[in-house]
C-alpha atoms as a PDB file:
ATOM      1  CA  UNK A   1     -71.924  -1.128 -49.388  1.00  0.00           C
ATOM      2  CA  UNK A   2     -69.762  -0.542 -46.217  1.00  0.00           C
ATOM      3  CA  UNK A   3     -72.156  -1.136 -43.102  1.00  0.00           C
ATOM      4  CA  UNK A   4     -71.480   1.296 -39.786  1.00  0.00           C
ATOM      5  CA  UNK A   5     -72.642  -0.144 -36.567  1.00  0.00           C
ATOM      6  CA  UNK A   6     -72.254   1.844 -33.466  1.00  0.00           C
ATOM      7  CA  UNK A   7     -73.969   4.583 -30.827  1.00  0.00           C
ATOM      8  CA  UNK A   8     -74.026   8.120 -31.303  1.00  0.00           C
ATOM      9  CA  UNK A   9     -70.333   8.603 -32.630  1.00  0.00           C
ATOM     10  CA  UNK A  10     -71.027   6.792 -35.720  1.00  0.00           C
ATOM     11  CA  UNK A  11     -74.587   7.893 -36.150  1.00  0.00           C
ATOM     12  CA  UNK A  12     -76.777  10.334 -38.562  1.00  0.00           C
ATOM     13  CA  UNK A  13     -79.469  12.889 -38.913  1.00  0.00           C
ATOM     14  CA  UNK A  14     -82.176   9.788 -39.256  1.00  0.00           C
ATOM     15  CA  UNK A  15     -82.866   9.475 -35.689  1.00  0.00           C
ATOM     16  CA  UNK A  16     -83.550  12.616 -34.277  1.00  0.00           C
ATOM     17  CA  UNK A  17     -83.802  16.550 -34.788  1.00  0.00           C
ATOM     18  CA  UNK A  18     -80.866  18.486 -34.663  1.00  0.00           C
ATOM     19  CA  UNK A  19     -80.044  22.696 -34.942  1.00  0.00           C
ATOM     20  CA  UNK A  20     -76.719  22.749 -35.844  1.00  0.00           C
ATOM     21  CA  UNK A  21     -75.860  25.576 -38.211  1.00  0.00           C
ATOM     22  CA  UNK A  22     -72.613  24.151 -39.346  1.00  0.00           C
ATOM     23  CA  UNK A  23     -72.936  20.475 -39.446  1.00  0.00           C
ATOM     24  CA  UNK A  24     -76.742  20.141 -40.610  1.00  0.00           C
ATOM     25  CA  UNK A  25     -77.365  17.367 -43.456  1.00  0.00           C
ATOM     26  CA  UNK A  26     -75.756  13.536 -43.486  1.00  0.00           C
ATOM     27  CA  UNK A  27     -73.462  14.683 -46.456  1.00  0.00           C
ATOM     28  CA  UNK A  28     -71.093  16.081 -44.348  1.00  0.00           C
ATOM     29  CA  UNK A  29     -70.910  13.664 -41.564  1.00  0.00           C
ATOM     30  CA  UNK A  30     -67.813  11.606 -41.513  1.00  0.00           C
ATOM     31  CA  UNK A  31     -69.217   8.389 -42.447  1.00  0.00           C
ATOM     32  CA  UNK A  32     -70.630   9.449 -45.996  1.00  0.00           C
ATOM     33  CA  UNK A  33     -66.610  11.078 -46.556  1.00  0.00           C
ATOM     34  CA  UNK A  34     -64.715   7.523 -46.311  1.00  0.00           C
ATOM     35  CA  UNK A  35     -65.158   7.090 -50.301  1.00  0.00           C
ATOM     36  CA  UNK A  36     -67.929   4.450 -49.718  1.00  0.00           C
ATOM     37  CA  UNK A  37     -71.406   4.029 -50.024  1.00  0.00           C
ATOM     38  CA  UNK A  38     -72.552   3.951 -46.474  1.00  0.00           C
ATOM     39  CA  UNK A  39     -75.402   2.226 -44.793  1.00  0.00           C
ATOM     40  CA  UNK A  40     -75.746   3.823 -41.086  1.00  0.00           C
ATOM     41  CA  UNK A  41     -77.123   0.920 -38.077  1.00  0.00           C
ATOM     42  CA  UNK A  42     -75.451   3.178 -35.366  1.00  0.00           C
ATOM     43  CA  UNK A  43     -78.204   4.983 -32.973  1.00  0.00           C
ATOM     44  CA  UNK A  44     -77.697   7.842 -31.047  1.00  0.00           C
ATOM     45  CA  UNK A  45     -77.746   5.857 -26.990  1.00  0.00           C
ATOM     46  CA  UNK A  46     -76.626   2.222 -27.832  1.00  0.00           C
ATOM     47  CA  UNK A  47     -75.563  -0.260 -25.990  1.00  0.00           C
ATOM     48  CA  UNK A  48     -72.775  -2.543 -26.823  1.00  0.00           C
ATOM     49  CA  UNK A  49     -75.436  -5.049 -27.008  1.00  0.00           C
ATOM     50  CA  UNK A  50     -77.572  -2.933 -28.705  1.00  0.00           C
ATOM     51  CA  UNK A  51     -74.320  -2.479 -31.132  1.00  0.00           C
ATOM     52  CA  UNK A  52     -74.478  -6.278 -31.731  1.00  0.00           C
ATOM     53  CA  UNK A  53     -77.713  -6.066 -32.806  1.00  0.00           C
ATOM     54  CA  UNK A  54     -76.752  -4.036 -35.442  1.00  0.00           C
ATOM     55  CA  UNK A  55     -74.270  -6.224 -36.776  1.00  0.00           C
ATOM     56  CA  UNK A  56     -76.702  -9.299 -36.992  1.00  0.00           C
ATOM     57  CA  UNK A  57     -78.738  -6.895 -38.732  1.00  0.00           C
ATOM     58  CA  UNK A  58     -75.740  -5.775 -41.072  1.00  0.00           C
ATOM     59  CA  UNK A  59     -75.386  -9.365 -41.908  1.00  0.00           C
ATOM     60  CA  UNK A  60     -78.732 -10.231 -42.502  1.00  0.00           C
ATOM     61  CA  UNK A  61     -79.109  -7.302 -45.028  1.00  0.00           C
ATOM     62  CA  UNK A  62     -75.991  -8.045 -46.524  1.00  0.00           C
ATOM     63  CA  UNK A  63     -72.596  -5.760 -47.100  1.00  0.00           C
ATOM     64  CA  UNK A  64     -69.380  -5.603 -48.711  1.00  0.00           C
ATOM     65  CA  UNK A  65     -67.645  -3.959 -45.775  1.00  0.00           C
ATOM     66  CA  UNK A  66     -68.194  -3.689 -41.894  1.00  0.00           C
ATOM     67  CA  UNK A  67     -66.657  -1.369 -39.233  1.00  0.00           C
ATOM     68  CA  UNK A  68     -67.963  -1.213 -35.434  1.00  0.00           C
ATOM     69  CA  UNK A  69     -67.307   0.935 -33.291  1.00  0.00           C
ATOM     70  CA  UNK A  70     -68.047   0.123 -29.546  1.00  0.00           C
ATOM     71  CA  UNK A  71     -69.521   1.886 -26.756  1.00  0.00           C
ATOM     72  CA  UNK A  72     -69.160   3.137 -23.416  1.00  0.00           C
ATOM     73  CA  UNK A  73     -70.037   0.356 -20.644  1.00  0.00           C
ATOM     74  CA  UNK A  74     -72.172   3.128 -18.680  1.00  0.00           C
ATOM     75  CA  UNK A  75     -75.279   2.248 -20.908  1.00  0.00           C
ATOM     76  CA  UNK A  76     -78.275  -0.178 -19.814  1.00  0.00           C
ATOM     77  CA  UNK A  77     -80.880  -2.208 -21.960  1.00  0.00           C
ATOM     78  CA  UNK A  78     -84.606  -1.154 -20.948  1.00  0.00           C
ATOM     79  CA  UNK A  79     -86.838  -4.305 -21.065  1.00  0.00           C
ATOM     80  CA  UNK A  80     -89.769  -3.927 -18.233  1.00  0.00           C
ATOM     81  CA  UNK A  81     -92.461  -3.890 -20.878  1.00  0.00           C
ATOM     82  CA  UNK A  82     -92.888  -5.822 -24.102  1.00  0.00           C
ATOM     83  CA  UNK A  83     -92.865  -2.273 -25.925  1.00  0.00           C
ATOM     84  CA  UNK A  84     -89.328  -1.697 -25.352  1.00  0.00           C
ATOM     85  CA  UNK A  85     -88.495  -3.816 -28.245  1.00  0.00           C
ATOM     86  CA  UNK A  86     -86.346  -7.027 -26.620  1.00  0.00           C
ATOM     87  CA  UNK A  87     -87.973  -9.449 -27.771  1.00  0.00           C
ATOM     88  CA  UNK A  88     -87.299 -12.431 -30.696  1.00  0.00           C
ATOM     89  CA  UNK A  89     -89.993 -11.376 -32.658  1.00  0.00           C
ATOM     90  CA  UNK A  90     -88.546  -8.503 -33.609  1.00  0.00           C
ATOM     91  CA  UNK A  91     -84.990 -10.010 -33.652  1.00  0.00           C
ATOM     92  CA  UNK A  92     -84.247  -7.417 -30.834  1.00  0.00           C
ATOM     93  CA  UNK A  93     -83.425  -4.601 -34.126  1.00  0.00           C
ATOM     94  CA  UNK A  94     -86.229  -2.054 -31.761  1.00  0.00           C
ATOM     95  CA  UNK A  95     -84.847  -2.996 -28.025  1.00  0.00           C
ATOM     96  CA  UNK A  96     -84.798   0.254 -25.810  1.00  0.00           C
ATOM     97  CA  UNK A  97     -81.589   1.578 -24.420  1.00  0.00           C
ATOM     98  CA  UNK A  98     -80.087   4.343 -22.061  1.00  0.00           C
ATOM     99  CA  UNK A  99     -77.623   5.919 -21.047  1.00  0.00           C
ATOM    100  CA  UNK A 100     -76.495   5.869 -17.240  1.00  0.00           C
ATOM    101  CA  UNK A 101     -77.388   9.311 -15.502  1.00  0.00           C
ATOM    102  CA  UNK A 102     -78.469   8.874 -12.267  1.00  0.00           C
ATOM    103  CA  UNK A 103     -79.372  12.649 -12.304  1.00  0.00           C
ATOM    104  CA  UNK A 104     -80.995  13.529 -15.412  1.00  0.00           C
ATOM    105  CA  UNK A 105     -82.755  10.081 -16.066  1.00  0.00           C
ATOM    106  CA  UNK A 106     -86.544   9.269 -15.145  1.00  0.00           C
ATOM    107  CA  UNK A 107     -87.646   8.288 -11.821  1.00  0.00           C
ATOM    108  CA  UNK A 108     -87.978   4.368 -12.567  1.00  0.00           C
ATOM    109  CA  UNK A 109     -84.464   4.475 -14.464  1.00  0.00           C
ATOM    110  CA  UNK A 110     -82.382   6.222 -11.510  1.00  0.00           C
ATOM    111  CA  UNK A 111     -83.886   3.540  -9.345  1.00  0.00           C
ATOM    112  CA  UNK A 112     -82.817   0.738 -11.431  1.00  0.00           C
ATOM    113  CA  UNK A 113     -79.574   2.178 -11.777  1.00  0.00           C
ATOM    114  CA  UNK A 114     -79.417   2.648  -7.972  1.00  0.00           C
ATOM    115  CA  UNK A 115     -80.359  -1.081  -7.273  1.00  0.00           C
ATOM    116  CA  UNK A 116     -79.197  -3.382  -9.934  1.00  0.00           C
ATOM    117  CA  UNK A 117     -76.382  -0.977 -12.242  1.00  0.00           C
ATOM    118  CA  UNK A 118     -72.738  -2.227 -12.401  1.00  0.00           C
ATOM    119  CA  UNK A 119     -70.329  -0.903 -14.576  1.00  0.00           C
ATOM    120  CA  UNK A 120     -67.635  -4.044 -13.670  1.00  0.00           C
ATOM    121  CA  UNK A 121     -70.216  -6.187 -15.167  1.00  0.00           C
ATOM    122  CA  UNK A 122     -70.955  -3.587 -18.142  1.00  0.00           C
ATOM    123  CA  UNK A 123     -67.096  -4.049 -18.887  1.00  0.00           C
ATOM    124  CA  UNK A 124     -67.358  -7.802 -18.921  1.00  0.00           C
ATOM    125  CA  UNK A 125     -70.345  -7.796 -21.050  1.00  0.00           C
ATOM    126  CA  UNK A 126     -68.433  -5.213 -23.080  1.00  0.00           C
ATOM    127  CA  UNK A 127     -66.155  -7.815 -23.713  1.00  0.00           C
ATOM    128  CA  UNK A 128     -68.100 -11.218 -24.252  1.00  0.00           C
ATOM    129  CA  UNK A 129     -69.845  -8.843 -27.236  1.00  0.00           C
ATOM    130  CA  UNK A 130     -66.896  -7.599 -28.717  1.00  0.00           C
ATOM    131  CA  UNK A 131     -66.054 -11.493 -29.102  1.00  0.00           C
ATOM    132  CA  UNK A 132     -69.404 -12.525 -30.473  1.00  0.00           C
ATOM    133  CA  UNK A 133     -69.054  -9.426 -32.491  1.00  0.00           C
ATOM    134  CA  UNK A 134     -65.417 -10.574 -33.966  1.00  0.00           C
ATOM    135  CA  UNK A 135     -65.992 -14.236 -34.564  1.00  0.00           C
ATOM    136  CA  UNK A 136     -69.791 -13.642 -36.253  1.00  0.00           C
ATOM    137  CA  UNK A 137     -68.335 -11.165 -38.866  1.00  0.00           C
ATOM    138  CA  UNK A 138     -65.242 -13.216 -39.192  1.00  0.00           C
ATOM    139  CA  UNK A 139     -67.644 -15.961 -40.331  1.00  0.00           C
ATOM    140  CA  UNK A 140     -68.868 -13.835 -43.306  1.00  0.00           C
ATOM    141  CA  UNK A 141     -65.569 -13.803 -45.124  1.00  0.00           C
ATOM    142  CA  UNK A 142     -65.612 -10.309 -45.786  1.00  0.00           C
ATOM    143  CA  UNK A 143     -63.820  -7.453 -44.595  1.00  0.00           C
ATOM    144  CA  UNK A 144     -63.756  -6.151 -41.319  1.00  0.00           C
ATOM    145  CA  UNK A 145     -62.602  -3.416 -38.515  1.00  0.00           C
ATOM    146  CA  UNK A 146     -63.966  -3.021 -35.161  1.00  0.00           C
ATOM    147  CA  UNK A 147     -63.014   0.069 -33.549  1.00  0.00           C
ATOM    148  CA  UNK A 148     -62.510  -0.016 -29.663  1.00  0.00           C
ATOM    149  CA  UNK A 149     -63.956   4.041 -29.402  1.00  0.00           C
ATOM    150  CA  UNK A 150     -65.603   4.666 -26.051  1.00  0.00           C
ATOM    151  CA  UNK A 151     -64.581   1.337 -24.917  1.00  0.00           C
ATOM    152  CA  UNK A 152     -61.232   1.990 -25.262  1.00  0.00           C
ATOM    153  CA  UNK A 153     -60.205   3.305 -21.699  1.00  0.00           C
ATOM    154  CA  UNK A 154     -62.582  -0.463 -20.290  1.00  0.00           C
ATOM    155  CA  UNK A 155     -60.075  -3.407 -21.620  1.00  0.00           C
ATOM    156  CA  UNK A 156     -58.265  -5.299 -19.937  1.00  0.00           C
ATOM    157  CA  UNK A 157     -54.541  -6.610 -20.260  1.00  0.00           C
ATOM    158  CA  UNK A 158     -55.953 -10.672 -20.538  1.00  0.00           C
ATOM    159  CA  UNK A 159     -58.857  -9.983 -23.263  1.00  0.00           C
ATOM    160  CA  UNK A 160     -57.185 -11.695 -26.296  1.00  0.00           C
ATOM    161  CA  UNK A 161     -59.808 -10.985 -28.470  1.00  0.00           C
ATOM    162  CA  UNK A 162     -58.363  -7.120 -28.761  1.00  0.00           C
ATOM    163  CA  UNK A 163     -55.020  -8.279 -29.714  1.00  0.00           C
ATOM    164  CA  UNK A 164     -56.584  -9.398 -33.087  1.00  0.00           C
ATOM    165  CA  UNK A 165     -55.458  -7.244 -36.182  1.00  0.00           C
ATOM    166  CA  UNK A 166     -58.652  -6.243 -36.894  1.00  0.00           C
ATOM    167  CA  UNK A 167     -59.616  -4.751 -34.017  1.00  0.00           C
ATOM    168  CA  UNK A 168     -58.779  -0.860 -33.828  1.00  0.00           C
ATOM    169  CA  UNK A 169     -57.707   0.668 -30.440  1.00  0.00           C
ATOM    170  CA  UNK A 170     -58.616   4.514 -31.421  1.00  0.00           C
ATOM    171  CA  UNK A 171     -61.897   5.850 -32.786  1.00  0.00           C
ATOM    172  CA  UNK A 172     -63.502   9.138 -32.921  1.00  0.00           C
ATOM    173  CA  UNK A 173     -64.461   9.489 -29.469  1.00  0.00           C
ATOM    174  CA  UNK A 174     -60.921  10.454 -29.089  1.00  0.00           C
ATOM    175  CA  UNK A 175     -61.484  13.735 -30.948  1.00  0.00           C
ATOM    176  CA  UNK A 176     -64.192  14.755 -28.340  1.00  0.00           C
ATOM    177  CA  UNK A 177     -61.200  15.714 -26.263  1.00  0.00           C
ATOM    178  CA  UNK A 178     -60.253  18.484 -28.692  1.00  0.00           C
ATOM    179  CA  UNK A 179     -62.572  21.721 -28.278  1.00  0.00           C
ATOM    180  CA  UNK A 180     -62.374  22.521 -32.116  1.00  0.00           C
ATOM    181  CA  UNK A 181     -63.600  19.093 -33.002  1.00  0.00           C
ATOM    182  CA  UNK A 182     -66.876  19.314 -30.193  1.00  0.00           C
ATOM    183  CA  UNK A 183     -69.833  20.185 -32.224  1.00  0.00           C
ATOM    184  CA  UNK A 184     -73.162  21.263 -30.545  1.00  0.00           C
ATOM    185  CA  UNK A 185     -76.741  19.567 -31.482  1.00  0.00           C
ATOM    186  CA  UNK A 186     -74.974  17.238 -34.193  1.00  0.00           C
ATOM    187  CA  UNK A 187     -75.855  13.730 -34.157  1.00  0.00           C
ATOM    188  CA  UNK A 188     -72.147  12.326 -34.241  1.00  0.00           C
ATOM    189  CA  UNK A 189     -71.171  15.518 -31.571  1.00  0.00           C
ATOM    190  CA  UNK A 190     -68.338  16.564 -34.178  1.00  0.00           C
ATOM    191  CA  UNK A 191     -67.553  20.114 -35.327  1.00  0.00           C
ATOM    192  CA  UNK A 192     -66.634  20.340 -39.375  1.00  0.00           C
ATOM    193  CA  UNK A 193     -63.338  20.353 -38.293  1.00  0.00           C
ATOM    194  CA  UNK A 194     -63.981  17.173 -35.890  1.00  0.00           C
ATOM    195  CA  UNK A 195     -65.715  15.212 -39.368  1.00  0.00           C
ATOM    196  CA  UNK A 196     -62.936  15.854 -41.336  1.00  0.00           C
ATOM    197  CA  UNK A 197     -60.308  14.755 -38.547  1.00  0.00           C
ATOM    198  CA  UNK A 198     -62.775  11.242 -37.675  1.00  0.00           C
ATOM    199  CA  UNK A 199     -62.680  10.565 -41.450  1.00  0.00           C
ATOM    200  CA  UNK A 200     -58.874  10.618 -41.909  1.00  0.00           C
ATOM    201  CA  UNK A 201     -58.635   8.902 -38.720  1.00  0.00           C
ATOM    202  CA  UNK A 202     -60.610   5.834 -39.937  1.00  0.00           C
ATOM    203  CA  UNK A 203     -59.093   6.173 -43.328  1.00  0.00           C
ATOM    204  CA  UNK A 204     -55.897   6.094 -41.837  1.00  0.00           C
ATOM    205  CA  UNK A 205     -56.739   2.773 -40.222  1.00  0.00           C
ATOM    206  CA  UNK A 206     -58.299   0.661 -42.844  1.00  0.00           C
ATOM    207  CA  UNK A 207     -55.855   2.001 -45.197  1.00  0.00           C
ATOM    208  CA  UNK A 208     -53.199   1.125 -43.774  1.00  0.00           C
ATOM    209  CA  UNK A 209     -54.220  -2.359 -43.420  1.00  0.00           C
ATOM    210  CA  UNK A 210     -55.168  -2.663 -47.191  1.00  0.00           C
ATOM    211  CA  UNK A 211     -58.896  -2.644 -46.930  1.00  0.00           C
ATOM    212  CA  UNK A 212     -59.165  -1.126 -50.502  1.00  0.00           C
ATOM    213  CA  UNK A 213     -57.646  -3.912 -51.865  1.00  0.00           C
ATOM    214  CA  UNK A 214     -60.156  -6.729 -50.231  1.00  0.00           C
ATOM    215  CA  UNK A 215     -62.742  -4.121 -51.167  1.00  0.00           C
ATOM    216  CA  UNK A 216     -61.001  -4.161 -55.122  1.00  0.00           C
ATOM    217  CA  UNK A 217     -61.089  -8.385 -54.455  1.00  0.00           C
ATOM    218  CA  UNK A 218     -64.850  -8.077 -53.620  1.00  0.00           C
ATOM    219  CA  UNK A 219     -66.074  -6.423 -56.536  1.00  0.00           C
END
């Protein structure tokens, strides 16, 4: 089973409702294209913390395969009350996320933006994740690829941690910059012609560094 962690990029028609006509069912969605049986953690809204959730979650459940793919650093993890989900009871799989929109966002979330938002400390929690994300899968033994994505444009020259060969500077938040690939009211925001282009791009990646032969190894 190949486990996909990630926000809204990587993410299916489970979490919400959609009204695409030309991207409308999970079958055509990148992620169920690579050639492996998927299992979707990504949610539409994540946080990169929110990402690593998913990943402890991944691991928990078990899978033969992992690829991340991180998140902008403009996102913020709601916990005023104990409904939005952070808590260790629920191993912080439910916590409540959003992203940062000082315009369109709620009264009480524009005013936490306004006071206590900063996207230079986003970054460097950005990056103490992506390590904690790295060294916990590395632990598992199994095969690997985190994918930089919407995070891409955030690193900085010191960070180590993204010089390692499994981590992925592309992703398919890259393709939102093409107009053909933009696809309206889709959970993933890809066109047909954007699912097809995301799936060769990852399958260009993993390929490349001979993740169907650990996969071969595994089984």
């Amino acid at each position: 089973m190949l486990a996909i962690c990630g926000c809204s990029l990587a993410s299916n028609f489970d979490h919400d409702n959609y009204i695409s006509t030309e991207v409308f069912e999970n079958s055509q969605l990148w992620q169920y294209n690579l050639g492996y049986d998927p299992k979707i953690y990504a949610q539409p809204g994540s946080s990169n913390l929110k990402i690593y959730t998913q990943v402890n979650q991944a691991i928990e459940n078990s899978f033969d395969m992992c690829i991340v793919f991180l998140t902008y650093p403009t996102r913020i993890n709601i916990a005023w009350q104990d409904s939005d989900g952070w808590n260790i009871e629920s191993k912080f799989n439910w916590g409540k996320t959003d992203v940062v929109n000082e315009h369109e966002a709620p009264k009480e979330i524009q005013e936490y933006i306004t006071k206590y938002y900063s996207e230079d400390l986003e970054i460097l929690n950005g990056f103490v994740i992506t390590e904690a994300i790295y060294w916990k899968l590395k632990q598992t033994g199994k095969p690997f690829y985190i994918f930089t994505n919407a995070f891409t444009d955030y690193i900085h020259k010191d960070w180590k941690i993204f010089e390692q060969p499994e981590i992925i500077h592309d992703g398919p938040r890259n393709l939102l910059k093409i107009i053909e690939c933009q696809g309206d009211n889709v959970p993933n925001h890809l066109s047909l012609i954007g699912q097809t282009r995301a799936k060769n791009l990852v399958l260009s990646y993993i390929n490349k560094k001979g993740w169907q032969d650990q996969f071969f190894v595994l089984l």
